[in-house]
Protein backbone atom coordinates (compact mmCIF):
# COMPACT_ATOMS: atom_id res chain seq x y z
CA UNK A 1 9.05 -2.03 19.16
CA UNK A 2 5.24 -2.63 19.82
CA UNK A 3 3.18 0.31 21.15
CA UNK A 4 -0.37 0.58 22.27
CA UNK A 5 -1.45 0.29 18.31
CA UNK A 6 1.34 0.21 15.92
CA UNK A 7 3.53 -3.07 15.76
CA UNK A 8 7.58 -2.36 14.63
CA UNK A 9 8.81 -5.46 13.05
CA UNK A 10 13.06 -4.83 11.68
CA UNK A 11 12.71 -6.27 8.36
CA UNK A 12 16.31 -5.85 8.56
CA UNK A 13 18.73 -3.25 10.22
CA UNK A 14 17.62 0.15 7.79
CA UNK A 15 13.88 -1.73 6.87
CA UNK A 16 11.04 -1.39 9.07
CA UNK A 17 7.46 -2.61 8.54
CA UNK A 18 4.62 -0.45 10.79
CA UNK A 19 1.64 -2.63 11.19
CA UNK A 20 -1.84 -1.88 12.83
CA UNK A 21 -2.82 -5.44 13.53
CA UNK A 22 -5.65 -4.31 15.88
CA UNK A 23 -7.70 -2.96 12.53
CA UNK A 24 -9.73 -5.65 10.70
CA UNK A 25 -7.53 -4.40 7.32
CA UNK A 26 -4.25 -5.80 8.85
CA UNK A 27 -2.60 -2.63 7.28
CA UNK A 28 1.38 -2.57 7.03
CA UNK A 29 3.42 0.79 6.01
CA UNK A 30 7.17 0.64 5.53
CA UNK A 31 9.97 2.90 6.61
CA UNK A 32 12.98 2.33 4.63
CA UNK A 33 16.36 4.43 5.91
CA UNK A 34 19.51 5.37 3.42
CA UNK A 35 22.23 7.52 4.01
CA UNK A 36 21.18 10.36 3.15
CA UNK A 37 16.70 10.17 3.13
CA UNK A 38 13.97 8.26 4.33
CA UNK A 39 10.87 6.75 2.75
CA UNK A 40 8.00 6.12 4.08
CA UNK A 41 5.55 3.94 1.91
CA UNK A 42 2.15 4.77 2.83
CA UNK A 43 1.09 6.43 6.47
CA UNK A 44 -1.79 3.66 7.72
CA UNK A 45 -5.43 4.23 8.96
CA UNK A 46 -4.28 7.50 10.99
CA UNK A 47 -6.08 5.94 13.73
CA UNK A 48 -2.86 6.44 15.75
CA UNK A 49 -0.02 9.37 14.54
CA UNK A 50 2.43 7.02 12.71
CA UNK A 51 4.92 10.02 13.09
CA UNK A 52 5.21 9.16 16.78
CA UNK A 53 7.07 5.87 15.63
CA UNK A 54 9.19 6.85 12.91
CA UNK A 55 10.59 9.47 14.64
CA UNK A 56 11.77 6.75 17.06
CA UNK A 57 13.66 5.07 14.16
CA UNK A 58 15.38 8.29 12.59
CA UNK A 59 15.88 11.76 12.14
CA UNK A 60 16.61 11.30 8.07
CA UNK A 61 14.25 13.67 6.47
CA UNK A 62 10.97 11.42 5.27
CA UNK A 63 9.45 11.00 1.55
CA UNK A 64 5.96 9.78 1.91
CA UNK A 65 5.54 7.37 -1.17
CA UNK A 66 2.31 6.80 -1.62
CA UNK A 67 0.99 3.92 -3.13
CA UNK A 68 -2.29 4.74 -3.99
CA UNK A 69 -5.37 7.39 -2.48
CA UNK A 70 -7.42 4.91 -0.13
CA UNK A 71 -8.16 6.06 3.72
CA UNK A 72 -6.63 3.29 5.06
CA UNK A 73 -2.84 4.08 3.29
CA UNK A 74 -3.00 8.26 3.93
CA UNK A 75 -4.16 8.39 7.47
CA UNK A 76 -1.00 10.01 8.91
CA UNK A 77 0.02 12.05 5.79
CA UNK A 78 -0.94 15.47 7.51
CA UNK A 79 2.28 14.54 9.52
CA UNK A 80 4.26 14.93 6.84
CA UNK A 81 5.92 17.84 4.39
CA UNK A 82 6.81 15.50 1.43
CA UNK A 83 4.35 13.39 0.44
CA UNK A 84 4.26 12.29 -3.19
CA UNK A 85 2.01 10.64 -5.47
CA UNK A 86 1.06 9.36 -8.73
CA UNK A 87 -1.05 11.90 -10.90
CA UNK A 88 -3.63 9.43 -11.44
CA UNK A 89 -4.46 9.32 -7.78
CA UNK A 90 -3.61 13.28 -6.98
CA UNK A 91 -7.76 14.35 -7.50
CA UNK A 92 -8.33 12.33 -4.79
CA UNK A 93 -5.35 13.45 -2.50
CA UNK A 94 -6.84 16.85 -2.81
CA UNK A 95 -10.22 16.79 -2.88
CA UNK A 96 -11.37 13.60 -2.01
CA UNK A 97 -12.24 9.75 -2.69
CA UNK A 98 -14.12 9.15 -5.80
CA UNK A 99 -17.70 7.47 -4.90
CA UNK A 100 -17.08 6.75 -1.36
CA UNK A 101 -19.29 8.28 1.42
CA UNK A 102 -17.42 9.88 4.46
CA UNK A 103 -20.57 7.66 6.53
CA UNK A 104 -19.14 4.50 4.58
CA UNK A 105 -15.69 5.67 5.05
CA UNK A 106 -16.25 6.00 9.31
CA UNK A 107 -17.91 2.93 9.35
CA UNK A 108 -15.24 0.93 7.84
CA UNK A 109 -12.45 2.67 10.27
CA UNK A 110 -14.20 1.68 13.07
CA UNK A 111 -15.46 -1.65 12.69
CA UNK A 112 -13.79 -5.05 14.46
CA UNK A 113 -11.01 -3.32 16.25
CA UNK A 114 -9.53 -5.70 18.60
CA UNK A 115 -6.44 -3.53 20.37
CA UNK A 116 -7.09 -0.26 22.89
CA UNK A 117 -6.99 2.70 20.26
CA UNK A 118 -5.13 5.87 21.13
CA UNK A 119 -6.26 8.79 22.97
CA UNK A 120 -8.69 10.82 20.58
CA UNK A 121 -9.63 8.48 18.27
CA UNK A 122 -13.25 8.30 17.62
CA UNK A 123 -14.92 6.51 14.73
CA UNK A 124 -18.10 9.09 14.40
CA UNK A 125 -15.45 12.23 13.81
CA UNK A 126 -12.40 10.84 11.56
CA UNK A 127 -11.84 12.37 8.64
CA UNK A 128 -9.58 11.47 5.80
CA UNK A 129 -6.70 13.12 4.77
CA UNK A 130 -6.76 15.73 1.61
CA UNK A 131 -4.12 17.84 0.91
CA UNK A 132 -1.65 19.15 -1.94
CA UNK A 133 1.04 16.58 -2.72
CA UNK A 134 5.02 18.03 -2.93
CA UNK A 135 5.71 15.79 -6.03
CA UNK A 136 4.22 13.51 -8.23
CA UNK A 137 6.17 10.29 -8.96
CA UNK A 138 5.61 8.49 -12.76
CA UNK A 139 6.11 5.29 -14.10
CA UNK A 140 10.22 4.47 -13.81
CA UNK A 141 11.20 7.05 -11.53
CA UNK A 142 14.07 6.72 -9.34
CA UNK A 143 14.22 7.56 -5.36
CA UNK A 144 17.87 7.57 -4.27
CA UNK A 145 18.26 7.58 -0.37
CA UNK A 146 21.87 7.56 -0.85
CA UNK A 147 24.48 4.82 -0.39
CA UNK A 148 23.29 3.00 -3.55
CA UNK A 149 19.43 2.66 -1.84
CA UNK A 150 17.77 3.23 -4.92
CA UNK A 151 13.77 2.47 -5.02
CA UNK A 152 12.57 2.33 -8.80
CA UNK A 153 8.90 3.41 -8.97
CA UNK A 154 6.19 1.26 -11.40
CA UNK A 155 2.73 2.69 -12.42
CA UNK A 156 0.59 -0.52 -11.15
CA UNK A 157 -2.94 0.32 -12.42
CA UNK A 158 -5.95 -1.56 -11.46
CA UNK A 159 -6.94 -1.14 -7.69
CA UNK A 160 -6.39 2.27 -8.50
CA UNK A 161 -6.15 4.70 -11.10
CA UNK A 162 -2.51 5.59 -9.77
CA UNK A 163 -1.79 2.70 -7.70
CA UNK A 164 2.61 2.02 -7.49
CA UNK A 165 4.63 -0.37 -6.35
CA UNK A 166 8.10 0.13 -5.44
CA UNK A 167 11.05 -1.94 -6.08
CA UNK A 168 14.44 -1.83 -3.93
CA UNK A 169 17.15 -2.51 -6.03
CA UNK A 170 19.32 -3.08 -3.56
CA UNK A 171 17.83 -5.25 -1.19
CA UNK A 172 15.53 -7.43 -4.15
CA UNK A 173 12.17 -6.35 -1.78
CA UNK A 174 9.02 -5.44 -3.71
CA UNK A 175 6.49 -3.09 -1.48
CA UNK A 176 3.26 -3.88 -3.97
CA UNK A 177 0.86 -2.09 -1.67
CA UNK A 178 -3.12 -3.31 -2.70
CA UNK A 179 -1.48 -5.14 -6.00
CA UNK A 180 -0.48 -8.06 -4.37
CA UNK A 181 -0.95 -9.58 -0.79
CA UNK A 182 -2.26 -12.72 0.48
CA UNK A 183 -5.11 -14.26 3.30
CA UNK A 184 -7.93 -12.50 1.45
CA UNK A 185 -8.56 -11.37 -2.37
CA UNK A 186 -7.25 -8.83 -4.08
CA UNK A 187 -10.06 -6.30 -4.33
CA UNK A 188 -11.74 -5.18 -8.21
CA UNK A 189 -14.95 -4.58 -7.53
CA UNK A 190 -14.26 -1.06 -5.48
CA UNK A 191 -16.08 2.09 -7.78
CA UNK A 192 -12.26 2.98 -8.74
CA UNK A 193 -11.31 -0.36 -9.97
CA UNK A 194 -10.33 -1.89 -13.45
CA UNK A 195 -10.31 -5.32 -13.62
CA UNK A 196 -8.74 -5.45 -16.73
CA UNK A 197 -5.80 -2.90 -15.65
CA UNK A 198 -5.44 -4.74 -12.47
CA UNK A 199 -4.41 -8.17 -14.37
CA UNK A 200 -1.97 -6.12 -16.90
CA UNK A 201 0.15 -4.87 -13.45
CA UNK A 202 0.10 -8.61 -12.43
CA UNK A 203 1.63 -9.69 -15.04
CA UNK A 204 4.18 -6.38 -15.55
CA UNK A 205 5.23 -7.16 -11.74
CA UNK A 206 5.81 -10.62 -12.03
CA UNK A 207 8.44 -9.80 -14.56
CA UNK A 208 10.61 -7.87 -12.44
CA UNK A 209 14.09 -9.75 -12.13
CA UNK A 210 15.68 -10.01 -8.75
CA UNK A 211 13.10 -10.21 -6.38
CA UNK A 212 13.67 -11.71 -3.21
CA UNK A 213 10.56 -10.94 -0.96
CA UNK A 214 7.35 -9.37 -1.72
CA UNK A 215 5.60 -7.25 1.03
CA UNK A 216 1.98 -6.25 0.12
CA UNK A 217 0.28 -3.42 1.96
CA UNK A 218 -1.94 -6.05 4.39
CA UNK A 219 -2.13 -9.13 5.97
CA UNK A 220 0.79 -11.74 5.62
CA UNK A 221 4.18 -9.75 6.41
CA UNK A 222 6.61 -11.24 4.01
CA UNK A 223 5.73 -13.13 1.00
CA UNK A 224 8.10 -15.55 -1.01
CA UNK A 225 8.87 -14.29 -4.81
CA UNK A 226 6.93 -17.46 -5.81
CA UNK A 227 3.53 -15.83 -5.21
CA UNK A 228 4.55 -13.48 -8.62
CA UNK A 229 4.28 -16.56 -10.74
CA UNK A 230 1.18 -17.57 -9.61
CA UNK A 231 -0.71 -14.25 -9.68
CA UNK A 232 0.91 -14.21 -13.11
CA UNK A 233 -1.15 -17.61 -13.88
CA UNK A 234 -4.29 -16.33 -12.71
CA UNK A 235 -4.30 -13.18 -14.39
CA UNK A 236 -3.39 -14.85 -17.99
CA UNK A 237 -6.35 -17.50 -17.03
CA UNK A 238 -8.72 -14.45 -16.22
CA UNK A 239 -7.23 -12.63 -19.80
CA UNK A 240 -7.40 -16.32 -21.94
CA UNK A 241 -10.90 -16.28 -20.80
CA UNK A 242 -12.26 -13.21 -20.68
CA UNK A 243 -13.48 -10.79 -17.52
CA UNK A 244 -16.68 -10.78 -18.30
CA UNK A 245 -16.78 -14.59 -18.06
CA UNK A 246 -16.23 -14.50 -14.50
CA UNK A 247 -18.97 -12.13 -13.51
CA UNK A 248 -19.06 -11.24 -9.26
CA UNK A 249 -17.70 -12.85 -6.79
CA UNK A 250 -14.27 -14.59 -5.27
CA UNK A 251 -12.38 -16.64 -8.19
CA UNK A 252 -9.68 -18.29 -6.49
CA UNK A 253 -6.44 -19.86 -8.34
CA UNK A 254 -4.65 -22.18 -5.95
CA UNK A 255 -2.38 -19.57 -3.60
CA UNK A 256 -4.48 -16.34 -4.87
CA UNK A 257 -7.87 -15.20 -5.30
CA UNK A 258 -9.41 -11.82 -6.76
CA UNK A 259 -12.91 -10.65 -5.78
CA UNK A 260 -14.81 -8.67 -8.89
């Protein structure tokens, strides 16, 4: 499926990736479909009303898993009755984004588009979702979407305060949202961002057994399980040496790079 804005790609026959490769951010959400529920990780830019697609690809009733507060992961949440979150990210689901200007905010939505954009969309009048969340989802949680689909929930600190990544048993596919991606750094230098947090989760997620492919929230769709080990690497060389010793900047460690 490939609309005006939102690519479909079938990860595989219940496993859909939603990408907006026409937005500079490259930014994928994923559907994934049990017997019994739906989750949705993340809802894009909300340049274009994700809701149009995954109603194409089932009438399951939809958990919005988010993976962490930024605009360009709750764009389409207002779509949505059951969105959940992690409590350290809920302030900002409700009343906002921590030091970032709504100017800065419509500047970055807008900038180095390269597909047609849907009807409605202008740049100079978005506005970023806030709302109440249904549920808040902690460190080890379960979601069971029935017929043994079980997605096991891990507190991932660092990019944000609440930042998760989700892990489906099942299937051995890690959804690490701004953890983990590849093409560009991993961002720490954002006002919500602890470097030191952000190499902990690298580390905690490189230890999860089974994993078969890693999708991160932009750029490459699909990442081998090999890219664990070396973020591992990095992050011990960044601990070993110390944070501070790094200072700003892109540090880059063979396959991945972080930007302080």
């Amino acid at each position: 499926m490939d609309d005006s804005w939102f690519t479909v790609t079938a990860i595989d026959n219940s496993t859909f990736a939603i990408s907006e490769y026409g937005h500079w951010e490259q930014v994928h959400s994923f559907l994934l479909l049990g017997a019994d529920r739906a989750a949705l990780i993340d809802t894009g830019l909300g340049i274009g009303n994700i809701r149009s697609i995954t109603s194409q690809l089932t009438r399951l009733p939809i958990d919005v898993l988010t993976s962490h507060v930024h605009t360009d992961h709750i764009g389409s949440h207002g779509e949505f009755g059951r969105i959940l979150v992690h409590e350290g990210d809920q302030h900002w689901l409700i009343h906002g984004i921590q030091g970032l200007s709504l100017e800065q905010i419509r500047r970055n939505i807008g900038r180095d588009i390269t597909r047609q954009t849907p009807a409605g969309f202008n740049p100079s009048t978005y506005t970023p979702f806030q709302g109440e969340p249904a549920g808040l989802l902690h460190d080890g949680d379960t979601v069971d979407l029935g017929s043994g689909r079980i997605i096991t929930v891990y507190h991932t600190p660092g990019h944000s305060p609440g930042h998760l990544c989700f892990f489906d048993n099942q299937r051995g596919f890690l959804f690490s949202g701004d953890l983990l991606y590849d093409t560009m750094p991993v961002y720490a230098f954002y006002p919500s961002t602890n470097p030191a947090e952000l190499t902990r989760s690298l580390i905690r997620i490189s230890e999860i057994s089974g994993v078969r492919k890693v999708y991160g929230s932009h750029y490459t769709l699909g990442l081998e399980p090999e890219i664990l080990q070396e973020a591992k690497r990095a992050a011990l060389n960044l601990q070993e040496q110390g944070l501070d010793h790094f200072g700003t900047g892109i540090h880059r460690f063979n396959g991945f790079s972080v930007q302080f």
